[in-house]
N, C-alpha and C. Protein backbone atom coordinates (compact mmCIF):
# COMPACT_ATOMS: atom_id res chain seq x y z
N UNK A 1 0.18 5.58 18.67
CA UNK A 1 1.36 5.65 17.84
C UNK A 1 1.90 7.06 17.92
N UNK A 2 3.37 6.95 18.26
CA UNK A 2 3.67 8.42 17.67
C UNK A 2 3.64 9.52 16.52
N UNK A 3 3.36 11.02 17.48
CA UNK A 3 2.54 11.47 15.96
C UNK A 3 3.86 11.32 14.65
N UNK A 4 5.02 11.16 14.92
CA UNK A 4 6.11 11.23 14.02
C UNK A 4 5.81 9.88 13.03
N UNK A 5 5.42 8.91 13.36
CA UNK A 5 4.87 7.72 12.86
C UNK A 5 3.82 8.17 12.05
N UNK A 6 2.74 8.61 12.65
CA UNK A 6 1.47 8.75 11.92
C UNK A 6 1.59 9.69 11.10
N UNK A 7 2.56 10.48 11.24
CA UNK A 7 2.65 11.72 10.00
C UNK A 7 3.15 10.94 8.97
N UNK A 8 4.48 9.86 9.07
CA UNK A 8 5.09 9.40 7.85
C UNK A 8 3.88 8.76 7.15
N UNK A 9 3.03 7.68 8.12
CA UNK A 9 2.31 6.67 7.29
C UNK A 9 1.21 7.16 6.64
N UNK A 10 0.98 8.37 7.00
CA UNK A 10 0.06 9.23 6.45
C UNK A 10 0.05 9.42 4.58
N UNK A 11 1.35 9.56 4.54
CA UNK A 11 1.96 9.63 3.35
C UNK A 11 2.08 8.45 2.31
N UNK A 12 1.77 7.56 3.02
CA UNK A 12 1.91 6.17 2.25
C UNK A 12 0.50 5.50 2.49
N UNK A 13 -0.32 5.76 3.80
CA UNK A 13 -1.06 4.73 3.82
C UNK A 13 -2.85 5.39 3.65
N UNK A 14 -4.01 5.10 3.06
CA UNK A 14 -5.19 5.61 2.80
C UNK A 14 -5.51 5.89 4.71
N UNK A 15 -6.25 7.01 3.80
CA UNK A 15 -6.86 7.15 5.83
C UNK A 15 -7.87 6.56 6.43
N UNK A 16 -8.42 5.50 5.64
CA UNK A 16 -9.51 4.60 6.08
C UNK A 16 -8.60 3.74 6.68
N UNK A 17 -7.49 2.98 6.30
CA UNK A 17 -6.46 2.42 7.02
C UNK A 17 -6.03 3.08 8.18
N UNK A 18 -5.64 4.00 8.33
CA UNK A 18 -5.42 4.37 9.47
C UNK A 18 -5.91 4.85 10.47
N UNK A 19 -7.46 4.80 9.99
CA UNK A 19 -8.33 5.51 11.05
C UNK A 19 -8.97 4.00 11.70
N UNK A 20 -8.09 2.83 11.05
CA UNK A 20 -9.34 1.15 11.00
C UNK A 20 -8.07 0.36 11.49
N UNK A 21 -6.73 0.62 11.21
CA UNK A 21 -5.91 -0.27 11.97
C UNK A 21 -4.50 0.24 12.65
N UNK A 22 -4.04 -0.84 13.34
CA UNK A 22 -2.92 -0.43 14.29
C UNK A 22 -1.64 -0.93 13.46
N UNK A 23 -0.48 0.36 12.82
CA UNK A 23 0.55 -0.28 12.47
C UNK A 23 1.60 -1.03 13.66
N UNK A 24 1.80 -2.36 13.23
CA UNK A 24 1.99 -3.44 14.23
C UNK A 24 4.15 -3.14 13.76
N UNK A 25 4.28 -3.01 12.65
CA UNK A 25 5.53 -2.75 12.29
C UNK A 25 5.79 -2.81 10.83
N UNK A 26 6.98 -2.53 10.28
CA UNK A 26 7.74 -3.05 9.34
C UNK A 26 8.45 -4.08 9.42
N UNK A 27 8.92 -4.67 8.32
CA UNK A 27 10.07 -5.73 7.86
C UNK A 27 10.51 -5.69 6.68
N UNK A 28 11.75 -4.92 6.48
CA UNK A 28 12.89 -4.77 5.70
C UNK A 28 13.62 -5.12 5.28
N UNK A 29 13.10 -5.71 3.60
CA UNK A 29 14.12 -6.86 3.05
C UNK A 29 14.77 -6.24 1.99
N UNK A 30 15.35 -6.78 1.16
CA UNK A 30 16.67 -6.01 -0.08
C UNK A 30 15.73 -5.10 -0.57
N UNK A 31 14.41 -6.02 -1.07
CA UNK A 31 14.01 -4.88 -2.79
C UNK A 31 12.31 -5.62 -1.82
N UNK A 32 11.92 -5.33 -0.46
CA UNK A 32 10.57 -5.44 -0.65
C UNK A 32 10.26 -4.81 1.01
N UNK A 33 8.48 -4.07 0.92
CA UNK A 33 8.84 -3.96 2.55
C UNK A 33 7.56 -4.32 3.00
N UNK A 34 7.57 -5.39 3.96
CA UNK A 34 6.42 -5.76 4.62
C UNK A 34 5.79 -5.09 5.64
N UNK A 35 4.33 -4.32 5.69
CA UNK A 35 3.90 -3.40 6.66
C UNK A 35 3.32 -4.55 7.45
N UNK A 36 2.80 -4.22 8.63
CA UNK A 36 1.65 -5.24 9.33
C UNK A 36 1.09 -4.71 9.86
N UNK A 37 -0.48 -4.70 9.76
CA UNK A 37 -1.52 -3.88 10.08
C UNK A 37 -2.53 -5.17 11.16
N UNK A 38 -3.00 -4.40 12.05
CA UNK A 38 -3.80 -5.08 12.68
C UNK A 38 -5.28 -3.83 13.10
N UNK A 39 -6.12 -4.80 12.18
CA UNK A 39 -7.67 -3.97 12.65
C UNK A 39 -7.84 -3.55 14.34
N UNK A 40 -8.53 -2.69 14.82
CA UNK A 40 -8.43 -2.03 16.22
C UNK A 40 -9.70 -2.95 16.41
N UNK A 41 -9.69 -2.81 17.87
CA UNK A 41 -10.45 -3.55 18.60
C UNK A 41 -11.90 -2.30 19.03
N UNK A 42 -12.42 -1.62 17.75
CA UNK A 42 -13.45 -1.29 17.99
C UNK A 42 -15.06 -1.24 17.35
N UNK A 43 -16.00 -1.65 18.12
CA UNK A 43 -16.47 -1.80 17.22
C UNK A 43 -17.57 -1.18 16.63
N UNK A 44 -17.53 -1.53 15.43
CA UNK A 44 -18.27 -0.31 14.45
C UNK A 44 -19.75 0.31 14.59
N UNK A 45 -19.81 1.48 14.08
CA UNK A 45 -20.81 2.33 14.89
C UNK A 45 -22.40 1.98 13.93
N UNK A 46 -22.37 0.84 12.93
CA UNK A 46 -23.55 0.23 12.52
C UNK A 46 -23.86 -1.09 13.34
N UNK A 47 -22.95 -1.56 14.24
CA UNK A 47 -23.38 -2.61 15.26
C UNK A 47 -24.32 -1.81 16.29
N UNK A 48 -24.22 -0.64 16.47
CA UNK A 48 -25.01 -0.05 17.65
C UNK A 48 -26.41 -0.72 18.12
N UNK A 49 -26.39 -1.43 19.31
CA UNK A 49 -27.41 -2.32 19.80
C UNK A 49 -27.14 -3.51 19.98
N UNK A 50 -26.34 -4.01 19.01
CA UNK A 50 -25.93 -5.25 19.15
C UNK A 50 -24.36 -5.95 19.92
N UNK A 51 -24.92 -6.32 21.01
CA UNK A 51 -24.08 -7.24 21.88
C UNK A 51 -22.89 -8.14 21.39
N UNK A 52 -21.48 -7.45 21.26
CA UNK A 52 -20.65 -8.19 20.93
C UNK A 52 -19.16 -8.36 21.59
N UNK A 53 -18.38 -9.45 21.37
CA UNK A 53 -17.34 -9.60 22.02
C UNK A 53 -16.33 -10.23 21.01
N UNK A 54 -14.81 -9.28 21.21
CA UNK A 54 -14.05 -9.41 20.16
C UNK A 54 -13.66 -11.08 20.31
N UNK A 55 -13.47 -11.93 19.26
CA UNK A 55 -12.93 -13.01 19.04
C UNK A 55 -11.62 -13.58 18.14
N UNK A 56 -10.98 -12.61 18.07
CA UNK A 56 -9.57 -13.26 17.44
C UNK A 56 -9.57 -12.25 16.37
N UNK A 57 -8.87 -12.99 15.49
CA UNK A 57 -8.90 -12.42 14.03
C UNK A 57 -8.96 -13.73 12.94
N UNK A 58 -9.33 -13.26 11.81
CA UNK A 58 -8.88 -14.29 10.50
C UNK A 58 -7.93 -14.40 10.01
N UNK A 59 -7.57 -14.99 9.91
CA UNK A 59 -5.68 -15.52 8.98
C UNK A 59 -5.99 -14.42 8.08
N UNK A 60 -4.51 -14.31 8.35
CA UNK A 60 -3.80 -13.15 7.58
C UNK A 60 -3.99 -12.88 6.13
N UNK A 61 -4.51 -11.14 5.65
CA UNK A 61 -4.17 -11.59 4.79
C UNK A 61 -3.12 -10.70 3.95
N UNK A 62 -2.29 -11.04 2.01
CA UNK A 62 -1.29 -9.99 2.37
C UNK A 62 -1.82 -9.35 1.15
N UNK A 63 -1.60 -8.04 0.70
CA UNK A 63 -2.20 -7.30 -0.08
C UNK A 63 -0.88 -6.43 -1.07
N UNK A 64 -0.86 -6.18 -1.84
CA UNK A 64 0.20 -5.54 -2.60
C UNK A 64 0.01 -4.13 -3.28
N UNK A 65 0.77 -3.26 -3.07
CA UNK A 65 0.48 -1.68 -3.24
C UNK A 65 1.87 -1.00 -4.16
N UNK A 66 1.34 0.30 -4.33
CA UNK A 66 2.57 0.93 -4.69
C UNK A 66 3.68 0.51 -4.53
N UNK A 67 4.98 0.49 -5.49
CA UNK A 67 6.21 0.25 -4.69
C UNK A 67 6.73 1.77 -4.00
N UNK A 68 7.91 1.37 -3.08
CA UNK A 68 8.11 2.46 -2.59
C UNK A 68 9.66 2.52 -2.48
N UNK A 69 10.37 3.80 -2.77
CA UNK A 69 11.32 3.54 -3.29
C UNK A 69 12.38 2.53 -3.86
N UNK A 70 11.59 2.49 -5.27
CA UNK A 70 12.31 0.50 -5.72
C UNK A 70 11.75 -0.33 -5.31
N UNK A 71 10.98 -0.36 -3.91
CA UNK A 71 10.91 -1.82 -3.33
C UNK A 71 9.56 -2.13 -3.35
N UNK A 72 9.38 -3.48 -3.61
CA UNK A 72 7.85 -4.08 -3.59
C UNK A 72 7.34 -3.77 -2.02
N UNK A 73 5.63 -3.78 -1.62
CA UNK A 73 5.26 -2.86 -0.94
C UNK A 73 3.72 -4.18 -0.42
N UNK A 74 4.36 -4.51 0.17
CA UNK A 74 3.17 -5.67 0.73
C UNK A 74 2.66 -5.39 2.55
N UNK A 75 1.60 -5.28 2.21
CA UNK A 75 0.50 -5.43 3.91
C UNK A 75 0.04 -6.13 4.14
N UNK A 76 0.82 -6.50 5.36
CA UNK A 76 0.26 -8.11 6.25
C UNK A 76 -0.71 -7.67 6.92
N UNK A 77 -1.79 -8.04 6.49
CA UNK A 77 -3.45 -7.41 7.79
C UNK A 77 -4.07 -8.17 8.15
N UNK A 78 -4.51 -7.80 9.47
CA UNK A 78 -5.22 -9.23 10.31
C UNK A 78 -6.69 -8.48 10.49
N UNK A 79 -7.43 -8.99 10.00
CA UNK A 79 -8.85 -8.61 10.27
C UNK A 79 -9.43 -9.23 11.31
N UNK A 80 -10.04 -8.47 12.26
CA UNK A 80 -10.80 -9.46 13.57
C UNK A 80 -12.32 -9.56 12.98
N UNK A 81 -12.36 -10.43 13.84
CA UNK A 81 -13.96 -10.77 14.04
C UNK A 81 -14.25 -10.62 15.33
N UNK A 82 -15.70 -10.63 15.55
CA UNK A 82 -16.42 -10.78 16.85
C UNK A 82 -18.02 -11.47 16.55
N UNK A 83 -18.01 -11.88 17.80
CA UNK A 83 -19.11 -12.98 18.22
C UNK A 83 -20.67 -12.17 18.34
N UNK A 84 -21.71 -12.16 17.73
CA UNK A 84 -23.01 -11.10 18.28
C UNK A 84 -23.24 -12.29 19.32
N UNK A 85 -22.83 -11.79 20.04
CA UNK A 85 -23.73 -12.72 21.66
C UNK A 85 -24.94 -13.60 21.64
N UNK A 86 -25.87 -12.38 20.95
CA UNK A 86 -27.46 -12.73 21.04
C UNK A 86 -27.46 -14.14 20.33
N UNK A 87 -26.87 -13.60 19.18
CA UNK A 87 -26.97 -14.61 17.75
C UNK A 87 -26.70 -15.39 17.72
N UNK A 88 -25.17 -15.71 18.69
CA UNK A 88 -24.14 -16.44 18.51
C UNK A 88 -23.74 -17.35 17.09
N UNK A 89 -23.50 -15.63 16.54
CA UNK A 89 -22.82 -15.88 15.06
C UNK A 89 -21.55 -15.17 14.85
N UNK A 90 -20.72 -15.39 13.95
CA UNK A 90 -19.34 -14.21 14.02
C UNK A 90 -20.13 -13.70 12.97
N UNK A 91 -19.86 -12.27 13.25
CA UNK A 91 -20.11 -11.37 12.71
C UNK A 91 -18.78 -10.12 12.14
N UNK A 92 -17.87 -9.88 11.12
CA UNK A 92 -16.87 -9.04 10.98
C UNK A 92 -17.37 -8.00 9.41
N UNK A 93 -16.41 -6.56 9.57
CA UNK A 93 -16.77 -5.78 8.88
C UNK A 93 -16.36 -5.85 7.71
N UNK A 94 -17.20 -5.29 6.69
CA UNK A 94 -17.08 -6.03 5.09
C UNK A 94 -15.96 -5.22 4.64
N UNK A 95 -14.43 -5.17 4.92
CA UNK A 95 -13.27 -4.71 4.26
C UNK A 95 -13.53 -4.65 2.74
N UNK A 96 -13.56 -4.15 1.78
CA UNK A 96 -13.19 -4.27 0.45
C UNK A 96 -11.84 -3.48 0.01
N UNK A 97 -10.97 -4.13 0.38
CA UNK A 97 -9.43 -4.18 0.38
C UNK A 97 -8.53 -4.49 -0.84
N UNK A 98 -9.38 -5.53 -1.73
CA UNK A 98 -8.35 -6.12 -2.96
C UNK A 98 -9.41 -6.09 -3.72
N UNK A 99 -8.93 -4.97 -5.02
CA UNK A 99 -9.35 -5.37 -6.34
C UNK A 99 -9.96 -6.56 -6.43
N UNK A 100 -10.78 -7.15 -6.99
CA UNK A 100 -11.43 -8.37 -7.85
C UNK A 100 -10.11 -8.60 -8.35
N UNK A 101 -9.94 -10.29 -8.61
CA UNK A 101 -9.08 -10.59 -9.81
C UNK A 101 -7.68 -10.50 -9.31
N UNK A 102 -7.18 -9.72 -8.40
CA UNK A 102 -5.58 -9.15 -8.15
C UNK A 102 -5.58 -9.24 -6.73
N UNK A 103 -4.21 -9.72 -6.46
CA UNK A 103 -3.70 -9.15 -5.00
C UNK A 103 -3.20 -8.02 -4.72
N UNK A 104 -3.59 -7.03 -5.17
CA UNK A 104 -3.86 -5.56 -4.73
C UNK A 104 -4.63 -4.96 -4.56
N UNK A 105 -4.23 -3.43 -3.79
CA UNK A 105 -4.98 -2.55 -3.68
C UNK A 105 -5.90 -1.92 -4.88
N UNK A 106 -7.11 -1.51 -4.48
CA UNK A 106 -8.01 -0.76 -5.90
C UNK A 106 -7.21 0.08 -6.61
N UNK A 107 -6.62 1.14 -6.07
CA UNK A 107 -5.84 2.18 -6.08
C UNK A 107 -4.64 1.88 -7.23
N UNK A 108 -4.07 0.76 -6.54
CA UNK A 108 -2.49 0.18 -7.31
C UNK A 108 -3.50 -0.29 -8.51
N UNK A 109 -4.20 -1.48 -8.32
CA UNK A 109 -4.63 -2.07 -10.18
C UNK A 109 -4.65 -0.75 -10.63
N UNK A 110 -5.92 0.14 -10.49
CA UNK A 110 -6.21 1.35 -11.47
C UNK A 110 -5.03 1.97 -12.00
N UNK A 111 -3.85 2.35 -11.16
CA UNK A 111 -2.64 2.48 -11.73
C UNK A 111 -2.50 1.90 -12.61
N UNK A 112 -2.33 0.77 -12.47
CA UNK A 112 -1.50 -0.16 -13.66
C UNK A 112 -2.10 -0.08 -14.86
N UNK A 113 -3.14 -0.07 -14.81
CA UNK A 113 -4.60 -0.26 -16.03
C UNK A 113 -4.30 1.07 -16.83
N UNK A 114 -4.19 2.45 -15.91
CA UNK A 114 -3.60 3.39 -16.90
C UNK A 114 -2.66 3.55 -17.57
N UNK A 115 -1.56 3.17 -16.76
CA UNK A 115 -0.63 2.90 -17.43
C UNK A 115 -0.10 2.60 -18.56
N UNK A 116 -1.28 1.17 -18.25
CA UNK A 116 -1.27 0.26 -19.61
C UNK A 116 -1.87 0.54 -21.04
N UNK A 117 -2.46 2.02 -20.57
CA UNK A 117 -3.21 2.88 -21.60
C UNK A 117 -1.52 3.32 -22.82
N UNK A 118 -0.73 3.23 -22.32
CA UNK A 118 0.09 4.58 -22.55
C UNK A 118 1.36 3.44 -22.89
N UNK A 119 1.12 2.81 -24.42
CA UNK A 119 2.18 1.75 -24.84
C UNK A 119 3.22 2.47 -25.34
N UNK A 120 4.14 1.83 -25.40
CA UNK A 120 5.28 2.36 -26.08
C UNK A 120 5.25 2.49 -27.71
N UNK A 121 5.40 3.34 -28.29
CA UNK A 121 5.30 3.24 -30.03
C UNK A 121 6.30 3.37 -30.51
């Protein structure tokens, strides 16, 4: 990606995200903006030893974050899997991506939750 890219998304996106997936694009609607992330095709350095070969990904899934200027702020992410050879089991990495309970980010609920500390009187 260009570094002009990776500097903006830097700004918006956690760096476990960006060090774990490929921004695939945007989609730009009135009041919402769809990112699309696709996990990289590498694989992780606790498989070491074990024989594997990438196999697709899992249906999509979409996740909801900060808004960003005005606009609702949703990530389309495709998580892959891969096959352990030996095992012949799929085997994919344990994302913990969405809050319990919510279709959002950890980050965004905890927001809100403070927030919600701070009623109007």
């Amino acid at each position: 990606m260009p570094s002009d890219t990776a500097s903006l998304l830097s700004l918006f996106l956690p760096d476990f995200i960006l060090e774990n997936f490929e921004f695939k694009g945007v989609i730009e609607e009135d009041s919402t903006f769809h990112i699309e992330l696709e996990e990289l095709n590498t694989t992780p350095s606790e498989w070491t030893g074990i024989k594997v070969l990438s196999k697709g990904f899992f249906p999509q899934i979409v996740i909801q974050d900060f808004p960003i200027r005005g606009r609702k702020v949703f990530y389309h992410i495709k998580r892959r899997r891969w096959l352990d050879t030996e095992a012949s089991k799929v085997i994919y990495r344990n994302w913990t991506l969405v809050e319990k309970g919510t279709r959002m980010t950890g980050d965004f609920a905890a927001f809100l939750k403070e927030i919600n500390r701070y009623s109007a009187e």
